[in-house]
C-alpha atoms as a PDB file:
ATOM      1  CA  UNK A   1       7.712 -12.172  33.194  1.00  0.00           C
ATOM      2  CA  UNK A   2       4.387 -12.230  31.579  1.00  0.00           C
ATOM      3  CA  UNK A   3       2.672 -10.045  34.463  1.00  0.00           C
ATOM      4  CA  UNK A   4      -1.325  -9.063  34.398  1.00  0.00           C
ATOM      5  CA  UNK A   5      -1.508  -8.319  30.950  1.00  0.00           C
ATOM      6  CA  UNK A   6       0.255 -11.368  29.455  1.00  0.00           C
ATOM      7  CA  UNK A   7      -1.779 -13.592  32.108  1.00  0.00           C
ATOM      8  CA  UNK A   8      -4.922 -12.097  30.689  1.00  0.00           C
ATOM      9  CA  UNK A   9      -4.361 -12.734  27.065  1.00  0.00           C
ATOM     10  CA  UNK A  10      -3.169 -16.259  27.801  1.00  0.00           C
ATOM     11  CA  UNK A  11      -6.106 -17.479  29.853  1.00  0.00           C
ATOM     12  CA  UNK A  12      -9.014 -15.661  27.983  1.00  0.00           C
ATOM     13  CA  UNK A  13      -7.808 -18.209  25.179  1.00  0.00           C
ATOM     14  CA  UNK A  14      -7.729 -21.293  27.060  1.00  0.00           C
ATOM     15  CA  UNK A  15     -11.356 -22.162  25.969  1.00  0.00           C
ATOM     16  CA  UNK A  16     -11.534 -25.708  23.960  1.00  0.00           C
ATOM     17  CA  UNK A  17      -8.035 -25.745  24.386  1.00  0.00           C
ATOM     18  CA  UNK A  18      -6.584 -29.073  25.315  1.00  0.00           C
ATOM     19  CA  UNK A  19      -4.581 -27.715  28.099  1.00  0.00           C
ATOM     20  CA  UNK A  20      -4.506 -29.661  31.198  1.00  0.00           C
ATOM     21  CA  UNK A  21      -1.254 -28.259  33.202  1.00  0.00           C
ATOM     22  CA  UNK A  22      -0.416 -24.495  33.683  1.00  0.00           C
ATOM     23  CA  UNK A  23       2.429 -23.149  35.454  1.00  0.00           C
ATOM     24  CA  UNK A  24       2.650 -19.705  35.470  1.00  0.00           C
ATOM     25  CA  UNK A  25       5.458 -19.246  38.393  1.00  0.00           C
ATOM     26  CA  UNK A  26       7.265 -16.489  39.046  1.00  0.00           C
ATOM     27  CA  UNK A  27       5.451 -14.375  36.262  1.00  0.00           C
ATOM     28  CA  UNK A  28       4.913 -11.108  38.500  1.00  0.00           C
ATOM     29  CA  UNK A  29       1.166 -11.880  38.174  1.00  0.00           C
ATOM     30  CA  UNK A  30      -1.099  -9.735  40.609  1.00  0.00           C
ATOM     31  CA  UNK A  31      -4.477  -9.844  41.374  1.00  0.00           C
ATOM     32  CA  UNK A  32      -5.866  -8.463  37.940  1.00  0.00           C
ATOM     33  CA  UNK A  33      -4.016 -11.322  36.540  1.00  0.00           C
ATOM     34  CA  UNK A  34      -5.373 -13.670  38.610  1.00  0.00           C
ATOM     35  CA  UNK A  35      -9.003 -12.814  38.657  1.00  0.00           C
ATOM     36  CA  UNK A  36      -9.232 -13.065  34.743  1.00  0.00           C
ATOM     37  CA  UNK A  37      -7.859 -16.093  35.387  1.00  0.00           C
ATOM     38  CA  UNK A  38     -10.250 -17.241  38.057  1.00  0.00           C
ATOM     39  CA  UNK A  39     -13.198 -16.081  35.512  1.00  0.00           C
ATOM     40  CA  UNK A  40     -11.692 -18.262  33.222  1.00  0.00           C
ATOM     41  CA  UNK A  41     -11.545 -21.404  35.242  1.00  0.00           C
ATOM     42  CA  UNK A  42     -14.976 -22.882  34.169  1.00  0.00           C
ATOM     43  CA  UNK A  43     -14.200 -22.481  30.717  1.00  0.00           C
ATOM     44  CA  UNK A  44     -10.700 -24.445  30.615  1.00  0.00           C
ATOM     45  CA  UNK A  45      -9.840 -28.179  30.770  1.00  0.00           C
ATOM     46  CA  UNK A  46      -7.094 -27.202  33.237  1.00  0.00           C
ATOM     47  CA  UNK A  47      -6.953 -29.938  35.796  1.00  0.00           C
ATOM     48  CA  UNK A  48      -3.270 -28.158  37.489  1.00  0.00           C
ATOM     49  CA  UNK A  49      -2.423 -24.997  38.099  1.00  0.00           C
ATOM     50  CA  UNK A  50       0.408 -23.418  39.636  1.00  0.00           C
ATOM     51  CA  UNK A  51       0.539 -19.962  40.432  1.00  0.00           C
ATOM     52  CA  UNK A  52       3.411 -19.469  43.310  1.00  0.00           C
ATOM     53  CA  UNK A  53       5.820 -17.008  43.447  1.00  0.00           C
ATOM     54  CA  UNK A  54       3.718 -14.247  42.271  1.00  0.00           C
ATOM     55  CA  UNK A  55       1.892 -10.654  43.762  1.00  0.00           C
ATOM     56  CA  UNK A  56      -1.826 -12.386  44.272  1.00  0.00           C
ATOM     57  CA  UNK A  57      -3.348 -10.631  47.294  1.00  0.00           C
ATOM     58  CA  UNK A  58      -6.764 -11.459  48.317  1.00  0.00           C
ATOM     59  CA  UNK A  59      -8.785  -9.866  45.871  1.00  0.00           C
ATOM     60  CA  UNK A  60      -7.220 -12.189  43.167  1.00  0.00           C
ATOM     61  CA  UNK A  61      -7.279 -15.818  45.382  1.00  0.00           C
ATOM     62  CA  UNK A  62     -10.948 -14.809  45.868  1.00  0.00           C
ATOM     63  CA  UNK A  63     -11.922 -14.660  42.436  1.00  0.00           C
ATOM     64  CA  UNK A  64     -10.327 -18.581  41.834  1.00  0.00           C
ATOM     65  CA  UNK A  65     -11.979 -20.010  44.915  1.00  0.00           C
ATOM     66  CA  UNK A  66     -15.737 -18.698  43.763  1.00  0.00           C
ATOM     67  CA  UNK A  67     -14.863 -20.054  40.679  1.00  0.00           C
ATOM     68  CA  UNK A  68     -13.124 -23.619  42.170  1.00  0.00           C
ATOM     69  CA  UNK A  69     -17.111 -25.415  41.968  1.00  0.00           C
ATOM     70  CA  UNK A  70     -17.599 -26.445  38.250  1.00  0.00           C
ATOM     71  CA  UNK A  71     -13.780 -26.434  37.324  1.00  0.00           C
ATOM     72  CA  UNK A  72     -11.373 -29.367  36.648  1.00  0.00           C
ATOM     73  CA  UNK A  73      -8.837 -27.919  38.811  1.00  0.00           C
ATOM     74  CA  UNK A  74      -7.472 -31.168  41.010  1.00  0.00           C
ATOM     75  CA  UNK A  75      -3.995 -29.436  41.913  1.00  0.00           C
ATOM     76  CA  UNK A  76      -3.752 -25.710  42.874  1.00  0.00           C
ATOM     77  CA  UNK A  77      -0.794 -24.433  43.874  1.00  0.00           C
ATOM     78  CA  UNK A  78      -0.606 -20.664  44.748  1.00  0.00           C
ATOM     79  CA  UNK A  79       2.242 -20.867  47.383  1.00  0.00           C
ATOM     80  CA  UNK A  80       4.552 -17.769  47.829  1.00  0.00           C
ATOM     81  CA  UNK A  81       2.201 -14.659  47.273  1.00  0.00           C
ATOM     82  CA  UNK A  82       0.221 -11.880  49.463  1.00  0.00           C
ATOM     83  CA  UNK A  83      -2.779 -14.131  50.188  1.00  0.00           C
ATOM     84  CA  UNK A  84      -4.107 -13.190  53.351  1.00  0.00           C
ATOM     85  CA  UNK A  85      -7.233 -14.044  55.397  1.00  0.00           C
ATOM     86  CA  UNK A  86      -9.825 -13.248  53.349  1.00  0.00           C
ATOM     87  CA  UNK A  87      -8.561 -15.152  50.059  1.00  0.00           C
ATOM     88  CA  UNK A  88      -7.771 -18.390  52.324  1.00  0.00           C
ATOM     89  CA  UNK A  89     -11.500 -18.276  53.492  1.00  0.00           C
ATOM     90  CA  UNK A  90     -12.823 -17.818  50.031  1.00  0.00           C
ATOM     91  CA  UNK A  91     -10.530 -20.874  48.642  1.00  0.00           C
ATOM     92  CA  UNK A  92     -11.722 -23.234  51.980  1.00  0.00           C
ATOM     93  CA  UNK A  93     -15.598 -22.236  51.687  1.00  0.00           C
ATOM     94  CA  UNK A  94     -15.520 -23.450  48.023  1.00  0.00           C
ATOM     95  CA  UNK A  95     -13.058 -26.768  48.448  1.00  0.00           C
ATOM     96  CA  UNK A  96     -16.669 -28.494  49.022  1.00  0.00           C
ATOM     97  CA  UNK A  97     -18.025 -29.606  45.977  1.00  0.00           C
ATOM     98  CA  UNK A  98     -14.989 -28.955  44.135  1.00  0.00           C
ATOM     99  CA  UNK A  99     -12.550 -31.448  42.126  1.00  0.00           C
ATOM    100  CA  UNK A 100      -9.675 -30.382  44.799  1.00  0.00           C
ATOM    101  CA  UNK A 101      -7.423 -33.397  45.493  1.00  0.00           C
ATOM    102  CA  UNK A 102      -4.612 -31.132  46.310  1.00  0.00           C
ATOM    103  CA  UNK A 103      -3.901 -27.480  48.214  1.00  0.00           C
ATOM    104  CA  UNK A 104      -0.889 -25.347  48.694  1.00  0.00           C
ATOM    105  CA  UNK A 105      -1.454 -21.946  49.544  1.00  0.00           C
END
C-alpha cells in the first residue's frame, strides 16, 4: 500500500506525463492523499481514474470534484470509501461542465 504519502509523490509528478489511466485501488489512500491528488487533476492528461477501496472521506472527494471542470477525467471511479454527503454534493455540483462520461461513487 502506497497510502497518503506515496499518493502524493506519485501525482505531484504526473505533469507532462503521458499518463492516461490510474488505478490506485486498495492503496489505504485517505483524504490527504486524495486532495493532492484532486490539486493535481488540471495538471495531468489522466482521462481514468480509479480510486475504490480506499479511506477518502469527504474532505478528500471534495477537493476532486472542485477540481473535475478543466480536467480530462472521463471515468472516475471512487467506489468503496467514507464518502458521505457532503463529498457526493461537491462531485454532482461540478459534473456540469466537466468531461464526465462515467460515475461510480
Amino acid at each position: 500500500q502506497i497510502e497518503d504519502e506515496g499518493a502524493k509523490a506519485l501525482v505531484q509528478n504526473l505533469k507532462g506525463s503521458s499518463i492516461k489511466d490510474l488505478s490506485l485501488c486498495r492503496n489505504g489512500i485517505g483524504d490527504e492523499g486524495a486532495m493532492t491528488i484532486g490539486k493535481n487533476l488540471r495538471e495531468s492528461s489522466i482521462q481514468t481514474l480509479v480510486m475504490s477501496y480506499n479511506k477518502i472521506g469527504d474532505e478528500g472527494t471534495k477537493e476532486i470534484g472542485y477540481n473535475l471542470k478543466g480536467s480530462s477525467i472521463q471515468i472516475l471511479n471512487m467506489s468503496s470509501n467514507k464518502i458521505g454527503d457532503e463529498g457526493t454534493k461537491a462531485i454532482g455540483y461540478n459534473l456540469k461542465g466537466s468531461s464526465i462520461k462515467e460515475l461510480n461513487i
